[in-house]
Protein backbone atom coordinates (compact mmCIF):
# COMPACT_ATOMS: atom_id res chain seq x y z
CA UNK A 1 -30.41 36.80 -1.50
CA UNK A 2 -30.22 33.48 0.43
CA UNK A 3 -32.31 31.46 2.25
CA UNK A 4 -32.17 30.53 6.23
CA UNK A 5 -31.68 27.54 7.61
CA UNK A 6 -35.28 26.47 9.46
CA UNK A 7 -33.48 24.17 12.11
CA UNK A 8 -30.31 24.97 12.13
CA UNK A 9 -28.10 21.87 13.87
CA UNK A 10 -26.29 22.26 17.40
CA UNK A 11 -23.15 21.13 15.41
CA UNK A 12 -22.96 22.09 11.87
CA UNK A 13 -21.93 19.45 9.02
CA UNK A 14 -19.43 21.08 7.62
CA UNK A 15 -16.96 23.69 7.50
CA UNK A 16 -14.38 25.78 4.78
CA UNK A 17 -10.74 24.16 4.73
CA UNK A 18 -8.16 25.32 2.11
CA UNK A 19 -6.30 22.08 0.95
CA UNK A 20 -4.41 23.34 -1.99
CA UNK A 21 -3.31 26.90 -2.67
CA UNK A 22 -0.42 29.25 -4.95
CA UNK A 23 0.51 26.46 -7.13
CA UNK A 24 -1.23 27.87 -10.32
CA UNK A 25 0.54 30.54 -10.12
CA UNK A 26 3.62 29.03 -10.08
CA UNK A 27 2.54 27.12 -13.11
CA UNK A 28 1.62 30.18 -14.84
CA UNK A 29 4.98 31.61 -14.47
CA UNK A 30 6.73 28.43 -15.84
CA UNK A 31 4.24 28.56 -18.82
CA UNK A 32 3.94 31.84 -19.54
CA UNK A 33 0.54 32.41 -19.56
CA UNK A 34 -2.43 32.32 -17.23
CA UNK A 35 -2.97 28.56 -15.76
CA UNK A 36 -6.23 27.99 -14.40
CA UNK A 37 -7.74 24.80 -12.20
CA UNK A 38 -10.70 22.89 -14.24
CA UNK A 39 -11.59 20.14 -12.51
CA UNK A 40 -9.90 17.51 -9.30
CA UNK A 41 -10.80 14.79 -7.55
CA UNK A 42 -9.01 12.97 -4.32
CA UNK A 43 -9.24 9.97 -2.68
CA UNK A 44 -7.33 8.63 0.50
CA UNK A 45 -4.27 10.88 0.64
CA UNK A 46 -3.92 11.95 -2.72
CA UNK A 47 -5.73 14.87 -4.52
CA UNK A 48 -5.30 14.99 -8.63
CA UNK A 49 -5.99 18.37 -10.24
CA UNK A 50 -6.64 19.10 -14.22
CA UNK A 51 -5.76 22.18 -15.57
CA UNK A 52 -6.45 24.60 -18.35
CA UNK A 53 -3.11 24.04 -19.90
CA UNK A 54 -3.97 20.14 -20.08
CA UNK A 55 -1.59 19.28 -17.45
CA UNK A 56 -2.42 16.88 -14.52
CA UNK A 57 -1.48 17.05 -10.85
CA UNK A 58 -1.14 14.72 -8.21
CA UNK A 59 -0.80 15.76 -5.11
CA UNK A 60 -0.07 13.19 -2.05
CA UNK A 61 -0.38 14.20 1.85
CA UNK A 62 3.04 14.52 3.46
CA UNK A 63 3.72 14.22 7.27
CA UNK A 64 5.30 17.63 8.75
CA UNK A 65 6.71 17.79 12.04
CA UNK A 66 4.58 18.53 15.19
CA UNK A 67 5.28 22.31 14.76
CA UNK A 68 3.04 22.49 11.77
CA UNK A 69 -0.05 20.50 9.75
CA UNK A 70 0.54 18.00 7.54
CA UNK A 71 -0.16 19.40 3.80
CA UNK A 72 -0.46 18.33 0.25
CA UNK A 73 2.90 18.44 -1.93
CA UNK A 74 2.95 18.12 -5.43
CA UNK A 75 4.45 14.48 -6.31
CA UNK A 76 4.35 14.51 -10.15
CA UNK A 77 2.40 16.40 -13.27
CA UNK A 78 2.24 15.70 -16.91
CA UNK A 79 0.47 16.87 -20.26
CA UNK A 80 -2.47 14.71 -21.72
CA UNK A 81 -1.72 14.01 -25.38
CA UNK A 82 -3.08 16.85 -26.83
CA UNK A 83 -2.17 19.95 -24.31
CA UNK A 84 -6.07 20.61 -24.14
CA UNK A 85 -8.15 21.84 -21.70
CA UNK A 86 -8.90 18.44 -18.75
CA UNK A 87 -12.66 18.91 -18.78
CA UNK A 88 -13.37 16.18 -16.02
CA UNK A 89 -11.48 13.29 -14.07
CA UNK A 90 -13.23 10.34 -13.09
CA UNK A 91 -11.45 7.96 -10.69
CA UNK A 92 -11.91 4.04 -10.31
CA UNK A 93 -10.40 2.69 -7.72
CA UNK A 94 -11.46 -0.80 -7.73
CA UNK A 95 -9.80 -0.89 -11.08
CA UNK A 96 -6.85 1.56 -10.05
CA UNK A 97 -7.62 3.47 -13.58
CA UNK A 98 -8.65 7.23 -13.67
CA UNK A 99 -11.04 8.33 -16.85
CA UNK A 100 -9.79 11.43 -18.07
CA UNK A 101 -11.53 13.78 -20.55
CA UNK A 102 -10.26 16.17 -22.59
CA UNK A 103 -11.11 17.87 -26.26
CA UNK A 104 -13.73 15.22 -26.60
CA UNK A 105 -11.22 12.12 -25.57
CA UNK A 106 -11.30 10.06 -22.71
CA UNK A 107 -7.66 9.42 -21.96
CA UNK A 108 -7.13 5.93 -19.51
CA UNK A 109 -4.50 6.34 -16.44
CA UNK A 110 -3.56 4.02 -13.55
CA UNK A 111 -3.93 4.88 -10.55
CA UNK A 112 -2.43 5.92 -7.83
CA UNK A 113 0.98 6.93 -9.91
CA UNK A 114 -1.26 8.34 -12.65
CA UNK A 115 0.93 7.04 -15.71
CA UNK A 116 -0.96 6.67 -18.99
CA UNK A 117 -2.33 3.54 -19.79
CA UNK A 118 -0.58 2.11 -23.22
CA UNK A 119 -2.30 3.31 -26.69
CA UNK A 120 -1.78 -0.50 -27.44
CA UNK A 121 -3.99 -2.01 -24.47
CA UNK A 122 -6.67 0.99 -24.50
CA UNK A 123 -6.61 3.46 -27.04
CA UNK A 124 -8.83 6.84 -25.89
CA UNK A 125 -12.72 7.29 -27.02
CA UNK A 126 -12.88 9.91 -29.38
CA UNK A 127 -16.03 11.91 -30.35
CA UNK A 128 -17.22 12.30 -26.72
CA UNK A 129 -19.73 15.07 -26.02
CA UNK A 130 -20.08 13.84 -22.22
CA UNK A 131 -19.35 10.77 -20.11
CA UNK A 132 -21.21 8.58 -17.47
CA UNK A 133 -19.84 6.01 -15.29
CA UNK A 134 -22.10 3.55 -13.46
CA UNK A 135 -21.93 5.62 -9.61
CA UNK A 136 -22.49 2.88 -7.93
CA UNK A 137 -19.71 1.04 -9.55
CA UNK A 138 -17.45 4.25 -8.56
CA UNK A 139 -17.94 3.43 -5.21
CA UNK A 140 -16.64 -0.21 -4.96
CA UNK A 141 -13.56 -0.10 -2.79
CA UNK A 142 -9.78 -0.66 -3.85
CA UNK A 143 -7.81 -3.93 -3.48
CA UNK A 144 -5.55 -2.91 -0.31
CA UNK A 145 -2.03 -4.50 -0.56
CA UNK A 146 -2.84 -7.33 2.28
CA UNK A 147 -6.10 -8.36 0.78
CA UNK A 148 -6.28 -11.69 -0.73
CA UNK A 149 -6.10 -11.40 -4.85
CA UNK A 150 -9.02 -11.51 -6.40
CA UNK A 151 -10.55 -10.28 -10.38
CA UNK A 152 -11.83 -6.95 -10.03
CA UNK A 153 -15.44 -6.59 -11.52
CA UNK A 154 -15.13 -4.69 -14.87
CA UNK A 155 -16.97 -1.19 -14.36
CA UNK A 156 -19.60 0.02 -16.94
CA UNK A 157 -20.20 3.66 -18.54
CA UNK A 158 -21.90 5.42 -21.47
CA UNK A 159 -20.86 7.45 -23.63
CA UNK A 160 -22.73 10.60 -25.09
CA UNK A 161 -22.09 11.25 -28.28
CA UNK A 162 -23.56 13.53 -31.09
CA UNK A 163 -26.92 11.24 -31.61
CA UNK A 164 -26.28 8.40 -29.95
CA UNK A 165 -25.21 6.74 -26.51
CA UNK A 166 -22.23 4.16 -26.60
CA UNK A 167 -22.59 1.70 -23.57
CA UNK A 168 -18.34 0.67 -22.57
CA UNK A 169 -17.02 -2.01 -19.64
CA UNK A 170 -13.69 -1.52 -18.34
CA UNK A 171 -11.15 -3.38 -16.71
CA UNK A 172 -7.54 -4.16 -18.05
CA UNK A 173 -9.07 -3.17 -21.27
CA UNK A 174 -12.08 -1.82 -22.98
CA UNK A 175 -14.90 -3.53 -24.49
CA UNK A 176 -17.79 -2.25 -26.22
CA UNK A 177 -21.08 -3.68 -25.35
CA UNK A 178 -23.81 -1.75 -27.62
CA UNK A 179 -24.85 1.58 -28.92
CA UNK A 180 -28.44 3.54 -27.84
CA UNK A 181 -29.83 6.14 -30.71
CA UNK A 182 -30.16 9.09 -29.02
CA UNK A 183 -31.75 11.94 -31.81
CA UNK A 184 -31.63 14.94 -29.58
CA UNK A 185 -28.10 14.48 -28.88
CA UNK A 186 -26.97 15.04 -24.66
CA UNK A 187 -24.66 17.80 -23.10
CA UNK A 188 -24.99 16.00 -19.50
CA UNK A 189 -25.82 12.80 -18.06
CA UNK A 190 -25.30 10.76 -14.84
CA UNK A 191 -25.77 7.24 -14.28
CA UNK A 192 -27.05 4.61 -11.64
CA UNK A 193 -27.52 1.03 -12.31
CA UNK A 194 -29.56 0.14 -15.68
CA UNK A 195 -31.11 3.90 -15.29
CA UNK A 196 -29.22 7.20 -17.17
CA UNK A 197 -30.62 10.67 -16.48
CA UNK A 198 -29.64 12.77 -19.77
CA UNK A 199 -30.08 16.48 -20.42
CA UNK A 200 -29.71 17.90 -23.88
CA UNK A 201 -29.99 21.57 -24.99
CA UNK A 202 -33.41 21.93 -23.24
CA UNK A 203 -34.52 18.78 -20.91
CA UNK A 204 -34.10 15.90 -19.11
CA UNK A 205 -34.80 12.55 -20.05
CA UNK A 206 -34.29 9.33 -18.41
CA UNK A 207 -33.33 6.02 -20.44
CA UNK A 208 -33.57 2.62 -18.97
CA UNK A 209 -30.25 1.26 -20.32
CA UNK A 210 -31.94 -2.57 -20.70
CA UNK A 211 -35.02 -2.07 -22.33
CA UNK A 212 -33.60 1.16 -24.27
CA UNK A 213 -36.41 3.32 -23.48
CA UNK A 214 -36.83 6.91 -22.79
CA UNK A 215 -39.10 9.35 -20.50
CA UNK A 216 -39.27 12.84 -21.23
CA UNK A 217 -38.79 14.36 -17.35
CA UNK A 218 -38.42 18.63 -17.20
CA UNK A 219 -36.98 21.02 -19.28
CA UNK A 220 -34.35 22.66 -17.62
CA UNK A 221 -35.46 26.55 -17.79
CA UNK A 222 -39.31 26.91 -17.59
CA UNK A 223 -39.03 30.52 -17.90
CA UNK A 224 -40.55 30.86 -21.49
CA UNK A 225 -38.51 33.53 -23.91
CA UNK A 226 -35.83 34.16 -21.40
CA UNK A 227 -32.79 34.82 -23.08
CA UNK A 228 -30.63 33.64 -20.50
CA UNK A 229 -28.62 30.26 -20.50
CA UNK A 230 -29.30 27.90 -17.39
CA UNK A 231 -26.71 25.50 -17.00
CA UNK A 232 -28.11 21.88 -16.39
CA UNK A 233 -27.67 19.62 -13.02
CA UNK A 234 -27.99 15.75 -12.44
CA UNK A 235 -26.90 13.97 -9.18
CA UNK A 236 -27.71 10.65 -8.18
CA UNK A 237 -28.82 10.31 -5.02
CA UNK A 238 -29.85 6.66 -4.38
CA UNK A 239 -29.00 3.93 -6.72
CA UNK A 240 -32.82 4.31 -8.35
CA UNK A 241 -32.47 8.32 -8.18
CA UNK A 242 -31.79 11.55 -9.60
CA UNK A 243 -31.96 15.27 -8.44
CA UNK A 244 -32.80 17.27 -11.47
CA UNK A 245 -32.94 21.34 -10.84
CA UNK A 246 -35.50 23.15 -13.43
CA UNK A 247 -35.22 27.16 -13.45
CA UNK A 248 -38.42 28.96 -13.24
CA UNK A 249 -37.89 32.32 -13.97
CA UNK A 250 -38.08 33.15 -10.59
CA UNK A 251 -35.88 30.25 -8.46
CA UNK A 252 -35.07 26.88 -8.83
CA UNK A 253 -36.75 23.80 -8.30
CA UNK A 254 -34.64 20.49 -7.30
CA UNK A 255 -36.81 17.89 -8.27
CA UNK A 256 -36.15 13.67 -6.99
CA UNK A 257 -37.16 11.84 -9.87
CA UNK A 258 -36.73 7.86 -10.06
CA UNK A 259 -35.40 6.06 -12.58
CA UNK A 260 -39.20 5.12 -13.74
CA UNK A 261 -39.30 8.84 -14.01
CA UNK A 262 -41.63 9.31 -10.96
CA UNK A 263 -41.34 12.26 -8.61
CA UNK A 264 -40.44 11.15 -5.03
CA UNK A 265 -39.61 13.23 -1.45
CA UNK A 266 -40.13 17.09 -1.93
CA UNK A 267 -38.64 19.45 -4.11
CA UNK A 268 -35.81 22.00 -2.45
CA UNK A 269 -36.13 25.59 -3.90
CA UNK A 270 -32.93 28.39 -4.42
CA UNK A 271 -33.36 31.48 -5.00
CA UNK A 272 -31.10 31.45 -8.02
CA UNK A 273 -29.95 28.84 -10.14
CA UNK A 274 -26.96 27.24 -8.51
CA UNK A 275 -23.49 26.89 -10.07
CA UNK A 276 -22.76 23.35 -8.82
CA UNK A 277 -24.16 20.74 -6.93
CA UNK A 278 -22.81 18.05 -4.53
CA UNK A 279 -24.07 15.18 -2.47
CA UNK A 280 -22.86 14.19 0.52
CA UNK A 281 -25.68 12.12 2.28
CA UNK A 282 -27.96 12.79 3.76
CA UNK A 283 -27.35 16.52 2.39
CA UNK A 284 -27.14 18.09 -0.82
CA UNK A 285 -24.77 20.69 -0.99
CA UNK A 286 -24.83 23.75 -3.75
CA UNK A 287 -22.81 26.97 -4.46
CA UNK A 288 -25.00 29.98 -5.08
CA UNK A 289 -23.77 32.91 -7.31
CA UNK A 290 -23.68 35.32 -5.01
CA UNK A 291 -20.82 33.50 -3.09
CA UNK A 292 -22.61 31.33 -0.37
CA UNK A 293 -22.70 27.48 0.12
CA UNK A 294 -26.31 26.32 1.20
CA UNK A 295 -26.84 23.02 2.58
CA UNK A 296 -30.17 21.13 2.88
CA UNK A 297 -31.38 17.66 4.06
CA UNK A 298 -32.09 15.12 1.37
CA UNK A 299 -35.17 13.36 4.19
CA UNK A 300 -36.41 16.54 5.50
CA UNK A 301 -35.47 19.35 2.08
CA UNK A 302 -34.99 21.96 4.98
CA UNK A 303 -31.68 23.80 4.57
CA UNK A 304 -29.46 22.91 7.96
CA UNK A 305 -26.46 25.40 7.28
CA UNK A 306 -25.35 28.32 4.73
CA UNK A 307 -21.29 28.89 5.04
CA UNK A 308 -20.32 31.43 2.93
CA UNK A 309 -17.79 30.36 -0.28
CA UNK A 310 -13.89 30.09 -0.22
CA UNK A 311 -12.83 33.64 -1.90
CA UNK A 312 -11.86 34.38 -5.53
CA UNK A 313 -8.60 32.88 -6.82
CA UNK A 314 -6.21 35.50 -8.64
CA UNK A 315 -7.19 34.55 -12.14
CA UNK A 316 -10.06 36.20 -13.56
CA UNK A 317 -10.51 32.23 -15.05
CA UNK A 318 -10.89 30.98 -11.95
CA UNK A 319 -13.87 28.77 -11.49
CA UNK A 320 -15.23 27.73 -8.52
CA UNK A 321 -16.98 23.82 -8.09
CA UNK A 322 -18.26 20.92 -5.50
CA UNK A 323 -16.85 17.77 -6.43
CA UNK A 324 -18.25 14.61 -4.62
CA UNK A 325 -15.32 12.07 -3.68
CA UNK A 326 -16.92 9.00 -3.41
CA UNK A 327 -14.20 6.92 -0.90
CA UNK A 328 -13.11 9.91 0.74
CA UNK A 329 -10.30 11.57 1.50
CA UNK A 330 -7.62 12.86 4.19
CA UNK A 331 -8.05 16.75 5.70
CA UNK A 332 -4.83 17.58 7.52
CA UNK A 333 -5.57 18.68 11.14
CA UNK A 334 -5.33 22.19 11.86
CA UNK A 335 -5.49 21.87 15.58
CA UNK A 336 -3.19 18.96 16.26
CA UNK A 337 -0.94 21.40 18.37
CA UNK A 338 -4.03 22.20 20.62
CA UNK A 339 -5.82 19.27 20.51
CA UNK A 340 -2.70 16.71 20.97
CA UNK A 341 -0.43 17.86 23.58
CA UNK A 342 1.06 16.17 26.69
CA UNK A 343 -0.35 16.23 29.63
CA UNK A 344 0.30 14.27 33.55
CA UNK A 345 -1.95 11.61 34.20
CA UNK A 346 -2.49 8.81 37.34
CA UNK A 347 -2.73 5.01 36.09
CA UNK A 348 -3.97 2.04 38.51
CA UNK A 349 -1.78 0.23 40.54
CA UNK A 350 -1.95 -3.57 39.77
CA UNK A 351 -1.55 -4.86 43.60
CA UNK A 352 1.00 -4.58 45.74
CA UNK A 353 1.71 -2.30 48.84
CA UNK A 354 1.12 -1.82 52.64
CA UNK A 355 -2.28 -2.08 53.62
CA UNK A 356 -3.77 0.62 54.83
CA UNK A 357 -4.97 1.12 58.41
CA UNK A 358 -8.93 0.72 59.49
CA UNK A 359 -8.16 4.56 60.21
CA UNK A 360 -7.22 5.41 56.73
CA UNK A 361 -8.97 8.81 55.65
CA UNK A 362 -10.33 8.58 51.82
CA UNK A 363 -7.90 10.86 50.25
CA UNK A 364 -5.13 8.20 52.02
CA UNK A 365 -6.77 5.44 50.15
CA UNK A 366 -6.74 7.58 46.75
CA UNK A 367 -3.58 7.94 47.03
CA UNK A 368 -2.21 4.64 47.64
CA UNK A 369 -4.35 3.42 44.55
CA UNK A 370 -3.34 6.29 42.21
CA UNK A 371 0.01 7.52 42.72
CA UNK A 372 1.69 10.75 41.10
CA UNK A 373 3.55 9.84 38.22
CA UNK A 374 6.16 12.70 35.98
CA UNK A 375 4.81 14.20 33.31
CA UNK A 376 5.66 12.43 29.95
C-alpha cells in the first residue's frame, strides 16, 4: 500500500537515473566471493562507493563522444586497513578529507584522490558505535584552484561511543575538545550546530552540545509488545531541526522537532516504516518496502510524487538507500543527441546594403534584414 499524491505538480521533482551499474560483479569475480555496495557518496563529478569487502571506489565522470552519454569510470579503489565492511563515508570538502567508518574506526582520506591520510598526522578513532558531523559544516564549499588562499575553518563532530559522546575538530589534524556522558549508550545520531538528535535502542533524545543537557523526545516504535525491530531515522532539516519517524503499530509518524525539543510544522504519515530517508529541500524523500519512492513537501507535508524504486541488484545482499549529497553532483545527459543537435538559423545584418524601394513588400524587407545562411 502507498499513499497518493494530493496535488500532484505539473512537472515532477524528480526522476530514476542509473549512474553506476555491473561493477560489483566484476569485483565479485576478482574476489571470489559475493561483493556487495554499502554505502557512496558524490560530489561534483566524482562518485565514491564502499563496499562489503572494505574496498573503496572512486569513480570520476568521463567525456564520451557525441554518439553516446558521458558516464562514470572507475579511476582507482583500495582496501581500508582492516578489509572490513565500509559502514558509512562522510565527505568534507572544505577540508578536502573524507571520514570513513569501518569495524568501529573512522579512517581519514583526502579528497578528491582519496589516499589515506598518514597514521602519523591522524591516527583513526577507535571504539565508534556511530558518528556525527556538524551538517552545516558539511555544506561549506571547497577552495576552487583560482580562489585566493585562505585557512579553512576546522569542522566539528561527535562521536558515539558505548556511554559516552566524544566531541572532535578537524582540519590538518585532529583535536579533541571534550567528552559528554551518555548512560544509555546511542546507535544513531545527526547533528546541527550546538544541537545532536541521538537515538539509542528505544528513543530519541536531543542534547544541547554547550550546556550538555538532554530532552527525552519519542521512542522510536510505540507499538507496545511488538516483536518486531524498527530501524531508527534522524535528518536535519534546518540548522535548528530534526525529522524523527516513530512507528505506531499501524504507520509512521515523521515528527519536526527543534533542537529545544519542541514540535514544529505537521507530522507526514507512511503507511509502513520506511527504509531510508533523504532531504532534498523543500522535500523529504523516503523508500518504502514495498519498492516505491514517496516524496512529500517539507512546508505543506502533502506528498507531490511517488516514482516507483530502481529494481533489485543481482546479489541477494543488495541493499537499497537515499543518500543526501550536500554540494551536488553531475548526472550525465541522456538526451544530449536529441536535445543538442544542429540546426539553420538567420542572424541580423549589422548595416550595409541597397535600400529598399518605398514599394518594398514586407517579406522584401525580411529578407534584406535576415538573410539565408548554410546550415552549420
Amino acid at each position: 500500500m502507498t499513499y497518493a499524491p494530493q496535488r500532484p505538480l505539473d512537472v515532477p521533482p524528480y526522476q530514476v537515473q542509473p549512474l553506476l551499474s555491473g561493477f560489483t560483479d566484476s569485483l565479485s569475480q576478482s574476489t571470489g566471493h559475493s561483493v556487495a555496495i554499502r554505502c557512496a557518496q558524490a560530489i561534483g563529478s566524482e562518485i565514491y562507493v564502499g563496499c562489503s569487502n572494505g574496498e573503496l571506489l572512486r569513480f570520476a565522470l568521463q567525456g564520451n563522444s557525441t554518439d553516446s552519454p558521458d558516464s562514470y569510470t572507475l579511476l582507482s579503489r583500495q582496501t581500508v586497513h582492516n578489509e572490513k565492511p565500509i559502514d558509512e563515508i562522510v565527505l568534507a570538502p572544505s577540508i578536502s578529507r573524507a571520514l570513513v567508518l569501518s569495524n568501529h574506526q573512522i579512517h581519514f582520506y583526502t579528497l578528491p584522490a582519496l589516499d589515506m591520510v598518514s597514521f602519523n598526522l591522524i591516527k583513526p578513532i577507535r571504539n565508534v558505535i556511530a558518528f556525527a558531523v556538524d551538517e552545516q559544516h558539511l555544506r561549506r564549499p571547497p577552495l576552487l584552484p583560482n580562489d585566493v588562499p585562505v585557512p579553512a575553518e576546522p569542522i566539528e563532530f561527535c562521536v558515539i561511543k558505548r556511554n559516552a559522546i566524544a566531541l572532535y575538530s578537524l582540519r590538518e589534524r585532529l583535536f579533541f575538545q571534550k567528552e559528554i556522558p551518555l548512560p544509555t549508550g546511542g546507535v544513531l545520531a545527526r547533528r546541527t550546530g550546538r544541537y545532536l538528535c541521538v537515538a539509542d535502542k528505544e528513543n530519541y533524545n536531543v542534547i544541547n552540545l554547550v550546556e550538555a543537557s538532554l530532552v527525552p523526545l519519542l521512542p522510536i516504535s510505540q507499538a507496545m509488545g511488538s516483536e518486531v525491530v524498527i530501524k531508527p531515522s534522524i535528518t536535519v532539516i534546518t540548522e535548528n531541526e530534526f525529522l524523527i519517524l516513530s512507528w505506531t503499530g499501524a504507520s509512521t509518524l515523521g515528527v519536526f522537532i527543534t533542537g529545544e525539543g519542541e514540535p514544529v510544522r505537521g507530522t507526514l504519515e507512511w503507511p509502513s516504516h520506511p527504509e531510508a530517508v533523504s532531504l532534498d529541500y523543500p522535500y523529504v524523500t523516503t523508500l518504502l518496502p514495498n519498492n516505491t519512492i514517496e516524496i512529500h513537501s517539507v512546508e505543506t507535508q502533502s506528498i507531490v510524487q511517488v516514482i516507483p524504486a530502481p529494481p533489485e541488484g543481482s546479489s541477494s545482499e543488495d541493499r537499497k538507500a537515499l543518500v543526501a549529497c550536500f554540494r551536488g553532483f553531475f548526472i550525465p545527459s541522456t538526451q544530449r543527441r536529441e536535445k543538442l543537435r544542429l540546426t539553420p538559423v538567420r542572424l541580423l545584418r549589422s548595416g550595409g546594403g541597397e535600400k529598399l524601394g518605398r514599394n518594398a513588400t514586407p517579406e522584401d524587407r525580411r529578407a534584406d534584414t535576415l538573410p539565408d545562411l548554410p546550415g552549420l
